[in-house]
N, C-alpha and C. Protein backbone atom coordinates (compact mmCIF):
# COMPACT_ATOMS: atom_id res chain seq x y z
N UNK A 1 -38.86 52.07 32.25
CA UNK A 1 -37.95 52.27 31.14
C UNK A 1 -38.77 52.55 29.87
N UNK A 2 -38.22 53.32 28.66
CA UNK A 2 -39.11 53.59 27.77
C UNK A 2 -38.29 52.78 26.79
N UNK A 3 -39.69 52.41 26.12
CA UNK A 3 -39.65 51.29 25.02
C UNK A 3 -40.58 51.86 24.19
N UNK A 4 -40.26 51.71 22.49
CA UNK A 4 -41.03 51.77 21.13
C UNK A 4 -42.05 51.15 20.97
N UNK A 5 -43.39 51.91 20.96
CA UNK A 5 -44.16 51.48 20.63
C UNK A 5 -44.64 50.98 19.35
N UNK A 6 -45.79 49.80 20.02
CA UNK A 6 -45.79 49.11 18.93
C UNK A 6 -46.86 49.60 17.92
N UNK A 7 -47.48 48.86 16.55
CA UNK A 7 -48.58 49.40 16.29
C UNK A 7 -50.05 49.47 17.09
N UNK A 8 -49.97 48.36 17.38
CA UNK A 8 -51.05 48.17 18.25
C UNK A 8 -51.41 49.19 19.20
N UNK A 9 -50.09 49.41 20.07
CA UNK A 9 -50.14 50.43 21.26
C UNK A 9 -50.48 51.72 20.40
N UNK A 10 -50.08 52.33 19.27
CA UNK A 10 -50.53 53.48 18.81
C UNK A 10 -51.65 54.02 18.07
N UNK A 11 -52.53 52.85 18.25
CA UNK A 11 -53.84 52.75 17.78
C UNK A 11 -53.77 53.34 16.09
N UNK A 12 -53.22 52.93 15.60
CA UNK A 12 -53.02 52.98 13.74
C UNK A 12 -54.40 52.82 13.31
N UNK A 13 -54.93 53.80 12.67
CA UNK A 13 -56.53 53.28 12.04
C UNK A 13 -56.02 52.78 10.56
N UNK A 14 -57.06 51.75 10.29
CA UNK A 14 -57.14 50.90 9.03
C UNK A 14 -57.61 52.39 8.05
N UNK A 15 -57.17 51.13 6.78
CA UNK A 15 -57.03 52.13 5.31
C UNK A 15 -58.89 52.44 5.35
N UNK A 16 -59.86 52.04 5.82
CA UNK A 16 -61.13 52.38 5.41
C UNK A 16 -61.38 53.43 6.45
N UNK A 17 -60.65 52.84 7.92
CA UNK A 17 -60.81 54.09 8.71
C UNK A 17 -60.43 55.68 7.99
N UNK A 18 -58.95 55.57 7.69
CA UNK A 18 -58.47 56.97 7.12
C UNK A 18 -59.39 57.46 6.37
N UNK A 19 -59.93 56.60 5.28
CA UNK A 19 -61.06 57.13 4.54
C UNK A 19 -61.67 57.42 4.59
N UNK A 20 -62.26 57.18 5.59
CA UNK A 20 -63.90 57.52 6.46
C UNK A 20 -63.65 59.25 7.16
N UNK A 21 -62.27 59.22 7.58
CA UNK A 21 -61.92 60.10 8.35
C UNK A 21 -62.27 61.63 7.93
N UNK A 22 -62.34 62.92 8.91
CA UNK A 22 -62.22 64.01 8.21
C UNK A 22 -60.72 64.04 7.83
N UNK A 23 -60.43 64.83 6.82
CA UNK A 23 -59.11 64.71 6.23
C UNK A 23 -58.57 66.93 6.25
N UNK A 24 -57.65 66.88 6.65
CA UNK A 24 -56.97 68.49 6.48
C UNK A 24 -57.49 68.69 4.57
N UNK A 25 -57.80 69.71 4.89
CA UNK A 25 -58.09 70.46 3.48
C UNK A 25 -57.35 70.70 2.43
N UNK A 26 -56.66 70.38 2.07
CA UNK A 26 -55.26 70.19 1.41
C UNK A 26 -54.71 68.90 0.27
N UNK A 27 -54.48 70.08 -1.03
CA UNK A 27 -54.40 68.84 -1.86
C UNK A 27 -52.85 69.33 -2.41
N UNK A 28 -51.85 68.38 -2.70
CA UNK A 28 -50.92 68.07 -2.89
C UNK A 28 -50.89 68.02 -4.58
N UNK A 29 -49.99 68.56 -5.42
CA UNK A 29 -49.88 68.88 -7.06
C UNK A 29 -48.46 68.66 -6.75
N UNK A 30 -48.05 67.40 -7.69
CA UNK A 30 -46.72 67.09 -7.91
C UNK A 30 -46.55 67.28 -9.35
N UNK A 31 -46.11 68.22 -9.82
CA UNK A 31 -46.05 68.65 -11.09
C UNK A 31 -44.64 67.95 -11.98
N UNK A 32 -44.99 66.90 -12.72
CA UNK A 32 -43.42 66.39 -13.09
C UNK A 32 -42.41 65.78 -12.03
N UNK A 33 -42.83 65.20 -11.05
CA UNK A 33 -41.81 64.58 -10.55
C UNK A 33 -41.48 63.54 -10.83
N UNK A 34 -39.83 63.11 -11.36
CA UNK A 34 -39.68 61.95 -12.02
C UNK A 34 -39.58 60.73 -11.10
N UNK A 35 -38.83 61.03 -9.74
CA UNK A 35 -38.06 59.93 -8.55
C UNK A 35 -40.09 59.28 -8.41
N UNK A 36 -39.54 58.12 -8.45
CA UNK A 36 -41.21 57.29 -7.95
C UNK A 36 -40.69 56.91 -6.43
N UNK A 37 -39.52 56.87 -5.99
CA UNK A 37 -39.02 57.45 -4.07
C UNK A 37 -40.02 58.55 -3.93
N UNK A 38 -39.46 59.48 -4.63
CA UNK A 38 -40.27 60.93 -3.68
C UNK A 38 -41.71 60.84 -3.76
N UNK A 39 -42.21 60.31 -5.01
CA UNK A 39 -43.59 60.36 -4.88
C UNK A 39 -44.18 59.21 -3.92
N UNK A 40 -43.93 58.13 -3.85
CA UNK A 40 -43.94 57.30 -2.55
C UNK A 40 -43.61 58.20 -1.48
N UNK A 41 -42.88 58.88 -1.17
CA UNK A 41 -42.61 59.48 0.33
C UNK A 41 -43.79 60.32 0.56
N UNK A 42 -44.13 61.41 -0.94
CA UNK A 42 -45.15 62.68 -0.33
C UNK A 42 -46.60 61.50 -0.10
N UNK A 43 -46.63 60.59 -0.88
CA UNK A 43 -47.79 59.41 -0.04
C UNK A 43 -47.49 59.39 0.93
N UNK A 44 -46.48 58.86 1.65
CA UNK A 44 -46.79 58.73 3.13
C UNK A 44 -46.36 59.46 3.99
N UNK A 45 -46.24 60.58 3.58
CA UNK A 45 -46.24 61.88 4.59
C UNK A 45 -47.40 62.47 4.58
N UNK A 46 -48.02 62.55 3.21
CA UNK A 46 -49.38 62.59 3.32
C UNK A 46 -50.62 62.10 4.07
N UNK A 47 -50.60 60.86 4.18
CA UNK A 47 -51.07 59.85 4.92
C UNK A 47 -50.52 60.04 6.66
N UNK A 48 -49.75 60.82 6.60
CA UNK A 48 -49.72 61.12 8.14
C UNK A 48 -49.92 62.09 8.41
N UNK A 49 -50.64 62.78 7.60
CA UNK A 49 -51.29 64.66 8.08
C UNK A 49 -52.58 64.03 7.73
N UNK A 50 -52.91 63.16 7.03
CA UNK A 50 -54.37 63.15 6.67
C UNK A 50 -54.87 64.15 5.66
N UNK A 51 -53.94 64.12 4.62
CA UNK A 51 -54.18 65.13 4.06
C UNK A 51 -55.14 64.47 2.67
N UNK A 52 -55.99 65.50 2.40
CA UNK A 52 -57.70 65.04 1.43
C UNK A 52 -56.93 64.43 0.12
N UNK A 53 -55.97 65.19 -0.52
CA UNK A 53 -55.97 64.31 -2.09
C UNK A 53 -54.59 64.82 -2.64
N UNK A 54 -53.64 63.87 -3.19
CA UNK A 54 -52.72 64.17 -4.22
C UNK A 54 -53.20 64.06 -5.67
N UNK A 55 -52.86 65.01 -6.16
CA UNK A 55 -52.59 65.10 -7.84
C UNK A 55 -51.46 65.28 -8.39
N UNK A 56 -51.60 64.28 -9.00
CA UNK A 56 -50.15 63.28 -10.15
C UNK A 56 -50.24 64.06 -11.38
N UNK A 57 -49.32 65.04 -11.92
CA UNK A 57 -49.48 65.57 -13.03
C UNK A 57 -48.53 65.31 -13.59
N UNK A 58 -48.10 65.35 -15.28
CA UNK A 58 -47.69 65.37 -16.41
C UNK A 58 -46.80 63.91 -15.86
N UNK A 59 -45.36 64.04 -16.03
CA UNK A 59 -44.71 62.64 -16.27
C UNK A 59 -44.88 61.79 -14.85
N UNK A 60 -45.38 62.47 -13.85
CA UNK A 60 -45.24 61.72 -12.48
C UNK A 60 -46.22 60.50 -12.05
N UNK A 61 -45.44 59.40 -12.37
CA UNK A 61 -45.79 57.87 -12.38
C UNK A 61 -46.90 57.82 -10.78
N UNK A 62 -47.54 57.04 -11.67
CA UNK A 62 -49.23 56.39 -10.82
C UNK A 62 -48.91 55.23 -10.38
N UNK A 63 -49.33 54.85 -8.57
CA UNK A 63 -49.77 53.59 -8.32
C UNK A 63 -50.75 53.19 -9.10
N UNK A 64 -50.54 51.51 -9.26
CA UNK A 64 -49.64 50.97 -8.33
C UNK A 64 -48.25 50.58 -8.83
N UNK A 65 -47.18 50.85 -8.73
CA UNK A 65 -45.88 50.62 -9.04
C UNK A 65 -44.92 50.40 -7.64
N UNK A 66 -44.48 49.22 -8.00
CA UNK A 66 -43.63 49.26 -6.97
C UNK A 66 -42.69 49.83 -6.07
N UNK A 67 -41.89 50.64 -6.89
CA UNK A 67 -41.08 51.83 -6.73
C UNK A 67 -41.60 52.83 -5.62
N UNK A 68 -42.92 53.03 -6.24
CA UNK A 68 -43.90 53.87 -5.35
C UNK A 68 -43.98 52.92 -3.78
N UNK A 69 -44.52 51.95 -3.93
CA UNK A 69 -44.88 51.42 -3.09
C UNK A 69 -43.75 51.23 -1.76
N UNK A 70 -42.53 51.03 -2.36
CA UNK A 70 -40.96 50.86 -1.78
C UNK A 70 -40.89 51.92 -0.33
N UNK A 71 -41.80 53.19 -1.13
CA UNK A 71 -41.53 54.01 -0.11
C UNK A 71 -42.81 54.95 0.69
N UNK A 72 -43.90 54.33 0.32
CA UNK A 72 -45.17 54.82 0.67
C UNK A 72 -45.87 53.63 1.74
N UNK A 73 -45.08 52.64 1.86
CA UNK A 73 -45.60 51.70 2.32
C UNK A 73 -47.30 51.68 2.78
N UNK A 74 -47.64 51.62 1.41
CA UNK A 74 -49.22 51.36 1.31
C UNK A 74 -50.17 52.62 1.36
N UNK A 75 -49.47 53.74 1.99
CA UNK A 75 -50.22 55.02 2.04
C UNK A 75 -50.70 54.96 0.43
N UNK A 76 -50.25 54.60 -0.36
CA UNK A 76 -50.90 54.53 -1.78
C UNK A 76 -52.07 54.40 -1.71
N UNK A 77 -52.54 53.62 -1.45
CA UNK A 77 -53.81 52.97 -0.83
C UNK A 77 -54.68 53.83 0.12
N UNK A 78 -54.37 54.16 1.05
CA UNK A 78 -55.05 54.95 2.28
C UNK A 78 -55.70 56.82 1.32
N UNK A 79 -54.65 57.53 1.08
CA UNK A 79 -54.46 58.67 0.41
C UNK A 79 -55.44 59.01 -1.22
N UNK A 80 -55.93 59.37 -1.37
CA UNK A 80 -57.06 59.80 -2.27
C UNK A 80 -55.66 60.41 -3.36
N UNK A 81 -55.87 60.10 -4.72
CA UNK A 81 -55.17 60.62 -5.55
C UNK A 81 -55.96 60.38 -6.94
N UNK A 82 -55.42 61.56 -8.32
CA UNK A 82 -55.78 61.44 -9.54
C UNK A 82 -54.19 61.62 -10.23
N UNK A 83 -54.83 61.34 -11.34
CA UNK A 83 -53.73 61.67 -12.73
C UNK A 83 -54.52 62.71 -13.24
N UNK A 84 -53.40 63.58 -13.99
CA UNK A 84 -53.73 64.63 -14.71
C UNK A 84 -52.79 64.67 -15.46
N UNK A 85 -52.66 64.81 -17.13
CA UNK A 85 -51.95 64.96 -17.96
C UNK A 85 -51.05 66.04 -17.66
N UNK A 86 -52.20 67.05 -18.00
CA UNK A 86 -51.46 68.78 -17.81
C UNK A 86 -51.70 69.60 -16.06
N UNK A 87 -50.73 69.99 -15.86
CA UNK A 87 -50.65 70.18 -14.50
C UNK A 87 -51.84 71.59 -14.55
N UNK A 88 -51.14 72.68 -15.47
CA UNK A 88 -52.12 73.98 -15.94
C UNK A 88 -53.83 73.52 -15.68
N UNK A 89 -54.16 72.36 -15.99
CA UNK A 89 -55.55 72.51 -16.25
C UNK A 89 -55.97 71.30 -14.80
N UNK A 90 -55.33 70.74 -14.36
CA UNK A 90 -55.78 70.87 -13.04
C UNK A 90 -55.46 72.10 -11.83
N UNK A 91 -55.08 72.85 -12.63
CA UNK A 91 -54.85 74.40 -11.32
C UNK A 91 -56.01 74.68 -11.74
N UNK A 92 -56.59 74.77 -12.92
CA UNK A 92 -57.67 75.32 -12.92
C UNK A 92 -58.86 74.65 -12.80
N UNK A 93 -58.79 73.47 -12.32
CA UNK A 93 -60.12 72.51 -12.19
C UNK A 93 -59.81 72.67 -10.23
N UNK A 94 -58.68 72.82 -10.00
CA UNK A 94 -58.65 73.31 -8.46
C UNK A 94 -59.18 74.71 -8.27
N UNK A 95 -58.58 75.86 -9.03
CA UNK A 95 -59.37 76.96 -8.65
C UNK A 95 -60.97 77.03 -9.10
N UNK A 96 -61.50 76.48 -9.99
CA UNK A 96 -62.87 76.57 -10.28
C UNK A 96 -63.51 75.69 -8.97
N UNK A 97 -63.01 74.76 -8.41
CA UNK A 97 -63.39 74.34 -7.18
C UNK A 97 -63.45 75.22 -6.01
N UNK A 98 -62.44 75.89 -5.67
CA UNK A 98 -62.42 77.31 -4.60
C UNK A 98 -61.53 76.81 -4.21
N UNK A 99 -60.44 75.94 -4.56
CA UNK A 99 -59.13 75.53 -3.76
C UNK A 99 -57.92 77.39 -3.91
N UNK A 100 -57.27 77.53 -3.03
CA UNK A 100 -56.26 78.58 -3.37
C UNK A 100 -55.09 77.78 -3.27
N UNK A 101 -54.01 78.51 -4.03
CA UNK A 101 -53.24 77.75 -4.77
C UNK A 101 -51.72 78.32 -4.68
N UNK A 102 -50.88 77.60 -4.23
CA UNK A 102 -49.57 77.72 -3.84
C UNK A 102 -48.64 77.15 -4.74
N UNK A 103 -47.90 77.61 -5.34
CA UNK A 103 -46.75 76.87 -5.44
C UNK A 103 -45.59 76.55 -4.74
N UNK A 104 -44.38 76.10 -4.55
CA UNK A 104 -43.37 75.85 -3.64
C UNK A 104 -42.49 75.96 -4.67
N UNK A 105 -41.88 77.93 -4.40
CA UNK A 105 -40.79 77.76 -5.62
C UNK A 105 -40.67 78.86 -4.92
N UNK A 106 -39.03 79.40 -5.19
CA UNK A 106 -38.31 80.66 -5.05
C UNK A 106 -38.52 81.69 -5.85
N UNK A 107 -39.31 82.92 -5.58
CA UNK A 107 -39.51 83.86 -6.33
C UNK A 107 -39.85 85.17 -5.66
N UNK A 108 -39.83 86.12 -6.33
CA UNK A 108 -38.88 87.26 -5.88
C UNK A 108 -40.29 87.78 -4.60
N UNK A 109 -41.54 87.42 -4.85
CA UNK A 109 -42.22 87.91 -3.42
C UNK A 109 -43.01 86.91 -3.13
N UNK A 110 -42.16 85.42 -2.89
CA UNK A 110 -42.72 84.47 -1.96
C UNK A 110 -42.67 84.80 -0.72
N UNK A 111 -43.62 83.89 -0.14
CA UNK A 111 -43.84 83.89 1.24
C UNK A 111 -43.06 82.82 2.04
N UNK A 112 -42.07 83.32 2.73
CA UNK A 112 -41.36 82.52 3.49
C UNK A 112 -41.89 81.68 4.68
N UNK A 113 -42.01 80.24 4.75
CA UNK A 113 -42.94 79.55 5.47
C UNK A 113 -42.90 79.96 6.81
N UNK A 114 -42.17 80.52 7.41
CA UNK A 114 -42.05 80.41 8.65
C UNK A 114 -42.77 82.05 8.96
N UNK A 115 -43.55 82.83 7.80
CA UNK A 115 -44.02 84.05 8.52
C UNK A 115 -44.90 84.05 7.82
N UNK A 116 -45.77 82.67 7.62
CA UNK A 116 -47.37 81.84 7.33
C UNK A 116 -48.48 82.68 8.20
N UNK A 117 -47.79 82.64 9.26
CA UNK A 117 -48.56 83.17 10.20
C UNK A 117 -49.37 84.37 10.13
N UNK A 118 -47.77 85.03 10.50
CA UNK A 118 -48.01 86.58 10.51
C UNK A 118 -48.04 87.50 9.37
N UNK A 119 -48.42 86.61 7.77
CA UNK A 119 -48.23 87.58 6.73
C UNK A 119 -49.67 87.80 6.38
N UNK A 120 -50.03 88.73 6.50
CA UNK A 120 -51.43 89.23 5.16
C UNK A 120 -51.69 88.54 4.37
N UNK A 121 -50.93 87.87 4.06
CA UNK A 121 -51.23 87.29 2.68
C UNK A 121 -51.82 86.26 2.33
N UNK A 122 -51.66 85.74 3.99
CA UNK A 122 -52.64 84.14 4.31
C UNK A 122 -53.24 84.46 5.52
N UNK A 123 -54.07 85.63 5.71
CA UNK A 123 -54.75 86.31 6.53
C UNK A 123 -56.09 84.85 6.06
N UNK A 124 -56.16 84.92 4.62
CA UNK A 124 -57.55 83.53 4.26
C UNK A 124 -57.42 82.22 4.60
N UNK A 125 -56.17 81.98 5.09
CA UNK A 125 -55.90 80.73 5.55
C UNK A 125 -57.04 80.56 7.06
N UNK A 126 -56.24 81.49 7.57
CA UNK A 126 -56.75 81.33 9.05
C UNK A 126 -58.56 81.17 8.75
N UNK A 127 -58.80 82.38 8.32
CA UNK A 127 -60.46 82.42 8.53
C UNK A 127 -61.03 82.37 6.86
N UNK A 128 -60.65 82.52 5.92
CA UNK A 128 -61.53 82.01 4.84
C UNK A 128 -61.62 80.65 4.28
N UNK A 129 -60.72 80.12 3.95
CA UNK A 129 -60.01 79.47 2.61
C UNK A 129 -60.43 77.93 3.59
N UNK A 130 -61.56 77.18 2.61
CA UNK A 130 -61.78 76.23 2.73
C UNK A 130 -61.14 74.93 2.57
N UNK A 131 -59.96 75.00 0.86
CA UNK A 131 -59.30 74.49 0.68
C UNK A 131 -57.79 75.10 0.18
N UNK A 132 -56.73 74.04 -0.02
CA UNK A 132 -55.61 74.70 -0.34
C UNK A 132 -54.98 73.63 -1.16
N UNK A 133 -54.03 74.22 -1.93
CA UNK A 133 -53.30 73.29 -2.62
C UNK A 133 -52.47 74.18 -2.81
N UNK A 134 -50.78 72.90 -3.11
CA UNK A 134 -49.51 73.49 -3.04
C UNK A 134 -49.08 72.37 -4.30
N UNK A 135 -48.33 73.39 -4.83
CA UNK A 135 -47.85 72.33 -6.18
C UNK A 135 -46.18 72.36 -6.11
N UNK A 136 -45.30 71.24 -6.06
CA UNK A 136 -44.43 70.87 -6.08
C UNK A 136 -43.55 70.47 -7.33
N UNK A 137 -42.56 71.15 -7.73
CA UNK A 137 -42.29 70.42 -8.93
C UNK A 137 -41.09 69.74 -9.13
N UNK A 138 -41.11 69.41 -10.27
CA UNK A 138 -39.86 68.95 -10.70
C UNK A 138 -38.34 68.53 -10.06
N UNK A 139 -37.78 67.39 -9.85
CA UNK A 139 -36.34 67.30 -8.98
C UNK A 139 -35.36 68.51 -9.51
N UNK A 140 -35.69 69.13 -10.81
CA UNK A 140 -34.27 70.00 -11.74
C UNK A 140 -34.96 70.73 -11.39
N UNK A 141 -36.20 70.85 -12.34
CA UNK A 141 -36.52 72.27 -12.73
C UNK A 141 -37.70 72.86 -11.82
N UNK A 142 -37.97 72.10 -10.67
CA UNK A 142 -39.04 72.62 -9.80
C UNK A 142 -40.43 73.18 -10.53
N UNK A 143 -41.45 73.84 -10.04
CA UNK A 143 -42.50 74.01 -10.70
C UNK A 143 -42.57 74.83 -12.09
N UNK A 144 -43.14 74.35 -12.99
CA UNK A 144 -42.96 75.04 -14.23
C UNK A 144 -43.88 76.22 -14.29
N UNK A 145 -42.29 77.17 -15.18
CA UNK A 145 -42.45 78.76 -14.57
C UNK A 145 -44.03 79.44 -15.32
N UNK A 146 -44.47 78.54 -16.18
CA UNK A 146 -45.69 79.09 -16.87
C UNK A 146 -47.10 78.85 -15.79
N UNK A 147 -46.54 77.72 -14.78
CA UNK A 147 -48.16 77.84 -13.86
C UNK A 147 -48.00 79.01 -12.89
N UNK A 148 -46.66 79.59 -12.47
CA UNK A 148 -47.04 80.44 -11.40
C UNK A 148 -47.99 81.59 -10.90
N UNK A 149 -48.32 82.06 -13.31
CA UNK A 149 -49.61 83.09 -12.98
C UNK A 149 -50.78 82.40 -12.35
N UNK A 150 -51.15 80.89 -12.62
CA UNK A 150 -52.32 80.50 -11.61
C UNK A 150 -52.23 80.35 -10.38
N UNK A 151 -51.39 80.55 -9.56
CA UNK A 151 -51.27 80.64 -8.26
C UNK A 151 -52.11 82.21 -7.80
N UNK A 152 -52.04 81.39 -6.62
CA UNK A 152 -52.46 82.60 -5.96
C UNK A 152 -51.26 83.47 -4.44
N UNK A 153 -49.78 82.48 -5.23
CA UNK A 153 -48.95 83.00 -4.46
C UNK A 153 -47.73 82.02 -4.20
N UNK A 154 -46.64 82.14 -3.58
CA UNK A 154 -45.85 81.27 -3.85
C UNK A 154 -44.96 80.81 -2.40
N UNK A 155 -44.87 80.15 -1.80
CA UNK A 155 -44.25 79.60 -0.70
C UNK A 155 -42.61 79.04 -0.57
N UNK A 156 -41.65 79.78 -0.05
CA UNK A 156 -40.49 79.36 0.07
C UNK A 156 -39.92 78.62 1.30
N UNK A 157 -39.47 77.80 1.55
CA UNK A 157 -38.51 77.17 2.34
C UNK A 157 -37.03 78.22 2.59
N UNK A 158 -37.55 78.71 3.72
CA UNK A 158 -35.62 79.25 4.13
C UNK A 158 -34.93 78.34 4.05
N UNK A 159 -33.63 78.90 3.50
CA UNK A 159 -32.75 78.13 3.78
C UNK A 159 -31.36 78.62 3.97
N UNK A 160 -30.20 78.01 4.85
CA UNK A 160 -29.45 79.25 4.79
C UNK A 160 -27.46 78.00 4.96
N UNK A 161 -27.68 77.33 4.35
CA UNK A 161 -26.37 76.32 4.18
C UNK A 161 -26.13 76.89 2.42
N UNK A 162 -25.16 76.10 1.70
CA UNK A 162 -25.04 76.86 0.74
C UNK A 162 -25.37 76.10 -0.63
N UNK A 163 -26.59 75.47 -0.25
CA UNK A 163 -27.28 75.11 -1.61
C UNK A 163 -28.36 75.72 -1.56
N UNK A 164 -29.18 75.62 -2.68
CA UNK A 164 -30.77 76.48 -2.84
C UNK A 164 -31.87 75.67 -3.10
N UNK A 165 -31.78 74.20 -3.02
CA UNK A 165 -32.80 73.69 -3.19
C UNK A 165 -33.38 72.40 -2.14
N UNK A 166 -34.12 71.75 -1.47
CA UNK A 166 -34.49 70.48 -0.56
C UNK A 166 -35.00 69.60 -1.74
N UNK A 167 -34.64 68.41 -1.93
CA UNK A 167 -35.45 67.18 -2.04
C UNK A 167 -36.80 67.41 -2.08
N UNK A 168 -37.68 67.07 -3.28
CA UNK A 168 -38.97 67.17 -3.35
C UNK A 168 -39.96 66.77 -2.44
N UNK A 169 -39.38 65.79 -2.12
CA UNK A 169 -40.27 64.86 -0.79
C UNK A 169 -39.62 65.41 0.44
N UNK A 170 -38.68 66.01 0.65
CA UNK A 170 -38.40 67.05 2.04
C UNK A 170 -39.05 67.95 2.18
N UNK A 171 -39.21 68.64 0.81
CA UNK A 171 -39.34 69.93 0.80
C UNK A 171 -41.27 69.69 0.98
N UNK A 172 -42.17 68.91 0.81
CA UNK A 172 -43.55 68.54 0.92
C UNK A 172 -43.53 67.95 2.40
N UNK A 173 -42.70 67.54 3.12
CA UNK A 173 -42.95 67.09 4.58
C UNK A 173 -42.97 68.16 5.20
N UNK A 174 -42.07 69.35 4.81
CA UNK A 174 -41.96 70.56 5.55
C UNK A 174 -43.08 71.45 5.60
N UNK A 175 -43.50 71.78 4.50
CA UNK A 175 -44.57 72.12 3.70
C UNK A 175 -45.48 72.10 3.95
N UNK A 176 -46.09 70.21 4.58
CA UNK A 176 -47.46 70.17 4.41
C UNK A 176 -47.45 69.86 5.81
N UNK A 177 -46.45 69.81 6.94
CA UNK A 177 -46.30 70.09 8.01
C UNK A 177 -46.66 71.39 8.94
N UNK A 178 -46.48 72.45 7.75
CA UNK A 178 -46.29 73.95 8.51
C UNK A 178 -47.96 74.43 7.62
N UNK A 179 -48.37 73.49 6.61
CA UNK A 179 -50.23 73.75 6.39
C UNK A 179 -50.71 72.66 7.43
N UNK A 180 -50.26 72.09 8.06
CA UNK A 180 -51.48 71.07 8.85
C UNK A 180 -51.31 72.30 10.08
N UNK A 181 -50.07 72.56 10.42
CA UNK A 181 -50.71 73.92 11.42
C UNK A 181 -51.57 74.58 11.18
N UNK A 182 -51.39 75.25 10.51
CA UNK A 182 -52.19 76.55 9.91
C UNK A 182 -53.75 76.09 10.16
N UNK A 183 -54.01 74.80 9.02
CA UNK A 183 -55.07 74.62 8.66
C UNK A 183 -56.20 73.76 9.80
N UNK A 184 -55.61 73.06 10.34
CA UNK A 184 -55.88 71.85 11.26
C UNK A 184 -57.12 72.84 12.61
N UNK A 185 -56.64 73.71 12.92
CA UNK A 185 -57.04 74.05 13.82
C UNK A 185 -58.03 75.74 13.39
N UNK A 186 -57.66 75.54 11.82
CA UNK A 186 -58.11 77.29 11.55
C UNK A 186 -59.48 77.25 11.23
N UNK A 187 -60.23 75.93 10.54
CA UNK A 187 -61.26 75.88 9.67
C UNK A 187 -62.74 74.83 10.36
């Protein structure tokens, strides 16, 4: 009969293990997110891709806070993160690093996640691009429209019910779900 495993049985590595660990190339830019839920969630969705580092920009509240904690259950801890005042000038402390740079916003020649694959356009995913980062914004106003010239391109979520937007922390599980493909196995 099948039964839920426990932690034990799923061999969970400790917070120094994760750290130690190689981590997916991929850094996470939450630009203004106010919910300290969602930012607790992209922690521990993060923490289950193994993904290298979140950056906390402009109003989006820093562990340790409880709120956060409510829903990250401790990935706070495990997950590599900074603060950054201005979101703008960590795009550009990411691109002067060689990170390439995504946003997650609707615009008129995003790249629809699900043709990651097969588009040209992340032809560098597969075989160049060492690192990546995707910036997430805002619960209203999603990423602010003045960083999109620092991108190096912009990533949409299909969607086809009759609203136009996912939950910030949905819309980063999906996200950094369909880069741990990509990336996990490309580099």
């Amino acid at each position: 009969m099948t039964h839920k495993l426990t932690t034990q049985e799923m061999g969970r590595m400790t917070v120094e293990e994760f750290r130690a660990s190689e981590k997916l190339p991929l850094t996470v830019v939450l630009d203004n997110v106010r919910s300290l839920n969602n930012i607790g969630s992209v922690f521990r969705t993060a923490d289950a891709f193994r993904v290298e580092h979140i950056a906390l920009c402009g109003i989006t509240a820093t562990p340790p806070h409880r709120e956060i904690h409510k829903t990250a259950l401790g990935a706070e801890d495990s997950v590599e993160w900074s603060y950054h005042e201005d979101t703008a000038e960590c795009i550009k402390s990411l691109k002067e690093q060689g990170y390439k740079i995504y946003a997650v916003e609707q615009v008129d020649d995003s790249i629809k996640l699900g043709d990651v694959s097969s588009t040209n356009a992340f032809t560098h995913l597969r075989i160049y691009a060492l690192k990546v980062a995707i910036i997430l914004g805002n619960e209203i106003e999603g990423v602010q429209e003045s960083l999109l010239p620092l991108c190096d391109g912009c990533l949409e979520i299909p969607q086809y019910g009759t609203k136009h937007s996912l939950n910030v922390s949905c819309a980063a599980a999906i996200v950094i779900w369909e880069m741990f493909k990509e990336l996990r196995t490309k580099n």
